[in-house]
Protein backbone atom coordinates (compact mmCIF):
# COMPACT_ATOMS: atom_id res chain seq x y z
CA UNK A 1 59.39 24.81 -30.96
CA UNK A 2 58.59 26.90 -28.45
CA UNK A 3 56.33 29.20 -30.59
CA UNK A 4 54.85 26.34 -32.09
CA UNK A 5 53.39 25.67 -28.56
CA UNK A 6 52.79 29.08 -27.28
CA UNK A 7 49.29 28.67 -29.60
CA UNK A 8 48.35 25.79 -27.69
CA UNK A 9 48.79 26.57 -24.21
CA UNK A 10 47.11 30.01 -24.74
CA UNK A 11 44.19 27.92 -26.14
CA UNK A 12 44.37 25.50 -22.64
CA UNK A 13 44.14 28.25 -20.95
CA UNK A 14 41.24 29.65 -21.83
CA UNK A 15 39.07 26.81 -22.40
CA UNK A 16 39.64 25.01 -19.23
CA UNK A 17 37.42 27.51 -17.06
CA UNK A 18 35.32 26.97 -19.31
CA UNK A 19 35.19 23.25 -19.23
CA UNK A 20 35.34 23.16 -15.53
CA UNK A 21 32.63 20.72 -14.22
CA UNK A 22 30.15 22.13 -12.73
CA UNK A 23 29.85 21.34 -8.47
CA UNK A 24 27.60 19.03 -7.51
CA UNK A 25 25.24 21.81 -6.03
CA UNK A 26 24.94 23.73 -9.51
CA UNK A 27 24.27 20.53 -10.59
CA UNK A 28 21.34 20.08 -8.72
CA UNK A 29 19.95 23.37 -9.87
CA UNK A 30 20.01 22.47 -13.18
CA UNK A 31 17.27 19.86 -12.22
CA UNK A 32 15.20 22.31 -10.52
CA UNK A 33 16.29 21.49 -6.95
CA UNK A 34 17.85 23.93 -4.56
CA UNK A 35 21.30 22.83 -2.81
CA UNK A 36 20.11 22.45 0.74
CA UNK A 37 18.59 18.81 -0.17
CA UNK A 38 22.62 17.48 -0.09
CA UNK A 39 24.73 18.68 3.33
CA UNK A 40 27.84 20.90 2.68
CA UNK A 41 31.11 18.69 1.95
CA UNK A 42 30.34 17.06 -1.04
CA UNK A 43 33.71 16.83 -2.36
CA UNK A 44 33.09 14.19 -5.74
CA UNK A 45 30.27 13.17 -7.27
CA UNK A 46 29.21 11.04 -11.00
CA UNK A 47 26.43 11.89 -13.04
CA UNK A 48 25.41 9.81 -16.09
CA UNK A 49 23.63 12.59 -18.28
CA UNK A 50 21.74 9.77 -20.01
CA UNK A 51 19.71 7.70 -17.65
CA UNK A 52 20.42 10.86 -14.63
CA UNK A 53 21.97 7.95 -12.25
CA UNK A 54 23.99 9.79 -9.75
CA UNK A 55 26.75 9.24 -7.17
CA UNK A 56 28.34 11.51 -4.82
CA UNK A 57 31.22 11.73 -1.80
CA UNK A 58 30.33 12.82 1.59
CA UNK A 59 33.98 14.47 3.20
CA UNK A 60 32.64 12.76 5.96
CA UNK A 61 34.16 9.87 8.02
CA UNK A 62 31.16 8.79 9.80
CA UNK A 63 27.22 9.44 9.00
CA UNK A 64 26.51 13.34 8.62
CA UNK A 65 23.51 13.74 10.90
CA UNK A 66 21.21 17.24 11.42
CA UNK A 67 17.73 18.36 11.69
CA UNK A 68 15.15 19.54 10.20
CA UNK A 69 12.75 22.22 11.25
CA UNK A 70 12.85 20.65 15.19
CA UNK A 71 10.81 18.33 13.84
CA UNK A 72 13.00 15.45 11.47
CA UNK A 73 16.65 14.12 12.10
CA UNK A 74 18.05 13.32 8.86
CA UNK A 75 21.35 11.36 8.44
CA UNK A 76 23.47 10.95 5.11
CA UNK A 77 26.06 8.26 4.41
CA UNK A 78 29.80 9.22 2.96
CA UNK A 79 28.14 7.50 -0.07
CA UNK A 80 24.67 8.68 -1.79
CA UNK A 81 23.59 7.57 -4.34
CA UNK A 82 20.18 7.52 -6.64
CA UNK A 83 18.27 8.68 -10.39
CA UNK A 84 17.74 12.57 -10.65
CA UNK A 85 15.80 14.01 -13.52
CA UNK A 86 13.61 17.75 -13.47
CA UNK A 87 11.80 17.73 -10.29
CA UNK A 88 12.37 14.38 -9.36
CA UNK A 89 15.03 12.58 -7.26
CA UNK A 90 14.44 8.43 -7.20
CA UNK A 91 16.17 4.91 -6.30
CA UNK A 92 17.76 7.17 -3.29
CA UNK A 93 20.39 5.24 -1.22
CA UNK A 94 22.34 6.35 1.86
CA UNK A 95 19.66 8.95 3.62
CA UNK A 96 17.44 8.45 6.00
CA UNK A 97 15.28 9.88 8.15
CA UNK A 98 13.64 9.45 12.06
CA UNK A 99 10.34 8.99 12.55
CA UNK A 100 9.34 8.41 15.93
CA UNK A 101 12.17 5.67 17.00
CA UNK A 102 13.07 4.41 13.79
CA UNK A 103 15.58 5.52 11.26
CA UNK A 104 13.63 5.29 7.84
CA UNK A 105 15.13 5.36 4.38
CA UNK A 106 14.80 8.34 1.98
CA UNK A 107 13.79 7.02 -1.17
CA UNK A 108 12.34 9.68 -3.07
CA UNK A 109 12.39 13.51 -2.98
CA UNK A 110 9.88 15.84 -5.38
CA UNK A 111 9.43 19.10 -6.05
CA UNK A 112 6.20 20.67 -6.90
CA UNK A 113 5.94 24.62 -6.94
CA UNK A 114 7.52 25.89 -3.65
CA UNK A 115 6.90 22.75 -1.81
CA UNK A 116 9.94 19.27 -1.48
CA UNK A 117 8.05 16.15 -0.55
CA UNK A 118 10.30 13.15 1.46
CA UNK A 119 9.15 9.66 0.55
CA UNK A 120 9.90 6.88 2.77
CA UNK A 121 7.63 4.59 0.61
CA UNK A 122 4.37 4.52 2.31
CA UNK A 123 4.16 8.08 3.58
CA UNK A 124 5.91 11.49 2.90
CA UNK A 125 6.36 14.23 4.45
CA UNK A 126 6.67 18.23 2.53
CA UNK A 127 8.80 20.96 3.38
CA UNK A 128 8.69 24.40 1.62
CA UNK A 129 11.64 25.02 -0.39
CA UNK A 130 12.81 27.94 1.65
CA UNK A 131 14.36 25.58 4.41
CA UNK A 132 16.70 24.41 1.49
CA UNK A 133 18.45 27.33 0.02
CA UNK A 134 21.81 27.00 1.64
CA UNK A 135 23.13 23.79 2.49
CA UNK A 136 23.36 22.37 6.06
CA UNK A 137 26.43 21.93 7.74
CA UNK A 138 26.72 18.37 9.25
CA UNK A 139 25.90 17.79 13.17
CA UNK A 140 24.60 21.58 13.56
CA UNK A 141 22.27 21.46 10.30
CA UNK A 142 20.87 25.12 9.22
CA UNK A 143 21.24 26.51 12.99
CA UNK A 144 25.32 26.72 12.98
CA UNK A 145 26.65 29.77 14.48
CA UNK A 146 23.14 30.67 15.70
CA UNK A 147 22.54 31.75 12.00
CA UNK A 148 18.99 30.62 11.50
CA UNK A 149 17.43 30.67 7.76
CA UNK A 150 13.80 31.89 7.39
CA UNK A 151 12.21 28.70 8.45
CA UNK A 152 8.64 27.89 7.14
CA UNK A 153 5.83 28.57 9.61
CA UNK A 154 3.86 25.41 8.63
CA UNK A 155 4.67 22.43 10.41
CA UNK A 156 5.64 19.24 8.25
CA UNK A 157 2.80 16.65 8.58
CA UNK A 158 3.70 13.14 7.84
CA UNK A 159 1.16 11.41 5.46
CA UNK A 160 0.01 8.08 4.13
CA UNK A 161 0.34 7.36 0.30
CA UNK A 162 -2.88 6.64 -1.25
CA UNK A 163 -1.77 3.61 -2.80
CA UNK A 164 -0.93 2.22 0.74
CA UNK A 165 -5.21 2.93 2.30
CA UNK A 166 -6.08 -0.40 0.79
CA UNK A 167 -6.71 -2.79 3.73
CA UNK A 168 -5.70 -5.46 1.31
CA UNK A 169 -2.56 -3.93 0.77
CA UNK A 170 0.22 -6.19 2.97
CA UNK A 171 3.93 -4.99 2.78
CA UNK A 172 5.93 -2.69 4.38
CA UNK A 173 3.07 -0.76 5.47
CA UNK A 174 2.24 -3.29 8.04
CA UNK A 175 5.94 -2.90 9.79
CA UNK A 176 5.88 0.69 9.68
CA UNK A 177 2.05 0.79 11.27
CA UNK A 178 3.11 -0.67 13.94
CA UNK A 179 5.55 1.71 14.80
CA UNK A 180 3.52 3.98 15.22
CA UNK A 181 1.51 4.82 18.53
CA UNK A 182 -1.18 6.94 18.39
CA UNK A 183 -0.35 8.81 21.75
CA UNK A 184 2.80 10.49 20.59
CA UNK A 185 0.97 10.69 16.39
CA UNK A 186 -0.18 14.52 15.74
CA UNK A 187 -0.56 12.86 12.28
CA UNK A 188 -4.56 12.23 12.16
CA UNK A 189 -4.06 10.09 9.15
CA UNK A 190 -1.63 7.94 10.51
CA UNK A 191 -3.63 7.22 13.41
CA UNK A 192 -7.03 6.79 11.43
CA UNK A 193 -4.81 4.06 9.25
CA UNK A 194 -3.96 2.33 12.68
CA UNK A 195 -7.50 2.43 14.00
CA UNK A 196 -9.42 2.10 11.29
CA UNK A 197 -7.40 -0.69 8.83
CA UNK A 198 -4.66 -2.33 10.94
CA UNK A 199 -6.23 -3.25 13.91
CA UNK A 200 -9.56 -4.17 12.52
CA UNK A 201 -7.84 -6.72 9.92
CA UNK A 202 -6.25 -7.88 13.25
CA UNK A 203 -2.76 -7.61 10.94
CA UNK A 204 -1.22 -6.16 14.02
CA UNK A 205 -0.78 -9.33 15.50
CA UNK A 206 1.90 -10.08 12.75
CA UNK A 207 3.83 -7.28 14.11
CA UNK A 208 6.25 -9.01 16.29
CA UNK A 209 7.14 -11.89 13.22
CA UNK A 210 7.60 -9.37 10.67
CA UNK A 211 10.10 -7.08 12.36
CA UNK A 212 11.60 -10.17 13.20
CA UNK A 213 11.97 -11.38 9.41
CA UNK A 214 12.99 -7.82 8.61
CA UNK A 215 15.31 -7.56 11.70
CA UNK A 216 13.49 -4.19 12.83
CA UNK A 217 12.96 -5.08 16.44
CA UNK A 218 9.96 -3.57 16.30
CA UNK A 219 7.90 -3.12 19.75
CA UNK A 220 5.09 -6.13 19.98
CA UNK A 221 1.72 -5.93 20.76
CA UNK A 222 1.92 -4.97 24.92
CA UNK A 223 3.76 -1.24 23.46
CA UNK A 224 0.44 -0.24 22.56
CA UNK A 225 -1.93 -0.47 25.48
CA UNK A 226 -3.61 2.40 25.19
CA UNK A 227 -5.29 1.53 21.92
CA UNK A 228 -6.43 -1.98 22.94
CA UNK A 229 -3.98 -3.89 21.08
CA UNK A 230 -3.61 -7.73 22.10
C-alpha cells in the first residue's frame, strides 16, 4: 500500500509549487500595473479571471493611511475592492484620497506609457510610474526608514475631466467646485472652472443644500470671500 502511494505523493509534491497562486502583487503585474498602487500587507485577495472583478485583505485593523509625493494623502480600507483588466483598474471601492479638506474616493486608476492617472470622477491627477515600484508601507508610505525611492521631479497637477467643462453639466461636479478655493488652487484649471462656469451660472449658491443632501458639510458661500462669492 505504501508503494502504491509513494507515486502519488512524489507527484503532490512537485506540482504544488507549481500551482501555488500567484500573490496579489504578481498579480497586478500581469495587468500591466506595478505593485506600489496596493500598500504592503495584503494578506488574501479574489480574482474572477472572467469579468477581472477583484477583492483583496488589508492586514490592517484600522484604515492604512500614507502619502504621496508631499503632495496627496491616500488612505485604503482592510477591504478593496474593484474590476482590473490591462491598463485599467475600475468600480474601485475602499481608497481614497485628500484633496484640499476632503477625503475623495478613488474610483479609477490608468496606466498609459510611464505615467498612472487617479480618478476621483471629475478630475484626476498622474503620477509617473516610478513612485510605484515597491509598495508603501502603511502610516510611513515610501519614506520608511528614511529610504526614499527616486521620486518624480514633476509635480502632480490635479485636472478637470473634459466631460465635466460643460456648464450644463450638474452633478457631483458642483459639490466638489465648491470645495475648492482658489487661494490655496495651484491648479489653473480648477480655478478657471470656478471662475469662469460655477460662479457665472450662479450654481454656487446651491452649495450649502447639496452638501447637505450629500452629507459633505461642505463650507457655504461666506468661505470664499476672496472671489466674490454671495
Amino acid at each position: 500500500m505504501k508503494s502504491a502511494m509513494l507515486p502519488l505523493l512524489l507527484l503532490l509534491a512537485v506540482a504544488g509549487p507549481a500551482a501555488a497562486k500567484p500573490t496579489a502583487y504578481e498579480a497586478l503585474a500581469a495587468f500591466d500595473f506595478p505593485p506600489g498602487i496596493i500598500p504592503k500587507g495584503v494578506v488574501s485577495y479574489t480574482l474572477d479571471n472572467a469579468t477581472g472583478d477583484f477583492t483583496a485583505h488589508i492586514n490592517s485593523s484600522s484604515t492604512c493611511e500614507f502619502s504621496i509625493q508631499g503632495s496627496y494623502s491616500l488612505r485604503y480600507k482592510p477591504d478593496i475592492s474593484g474590476r482590473i483588466s490591462v491598463d485599467r483598474l475600475t468600480n474601485l471601492q475602499g481608497v481614497t484620497v485628500k484633496v484640499l479638506f476632503f477625503w475623495l474616493n478613488i474610483v479609477e486608476v490608468t496606466r498609459s506609457g510611464d505615467q498612472l492617472g487617479f480618478s476621483v470622477g471629475i478630475a484626476s491627477a498622474d503620477f509617473g510610474l516610478d513612485n510605484f515600484l515597491e509598495s508603501p508601507t502603511c502610516g510611513c508610505g515610501f519614506d520608511c526608514n528614511d529610504l526614499l525611492l527616486p521620486q518624480s521631479t514633476a509635480e502632480p497637477s490635479l485636472r478637470l475631466r473634459e466631460g465635466f467643462r460643460d456648464p450644463l453639466h450638474v452633478t457631483e461636479v458642483d459639490m466638489i467646485a465648491c470645495s475648492l478655493q482658489a487661494r490655496l488652487m495651484d491648479d489653473v484649471e480648477v480655478v478657471v472652472y470656478l471662475l469662469d462656469v460655477l460662479i457665472p451660472s450662479g450654481r454656487h449658491r446651491h452649495c450649502p443644500e447639496r452638501a447637505a443632501a450629500a452629507g459633505l458639510g461642505l463650507p457655504d458661500a461666506t468661505a470664499f470671500p476672496q472671489i466674490g462669492l454671495g
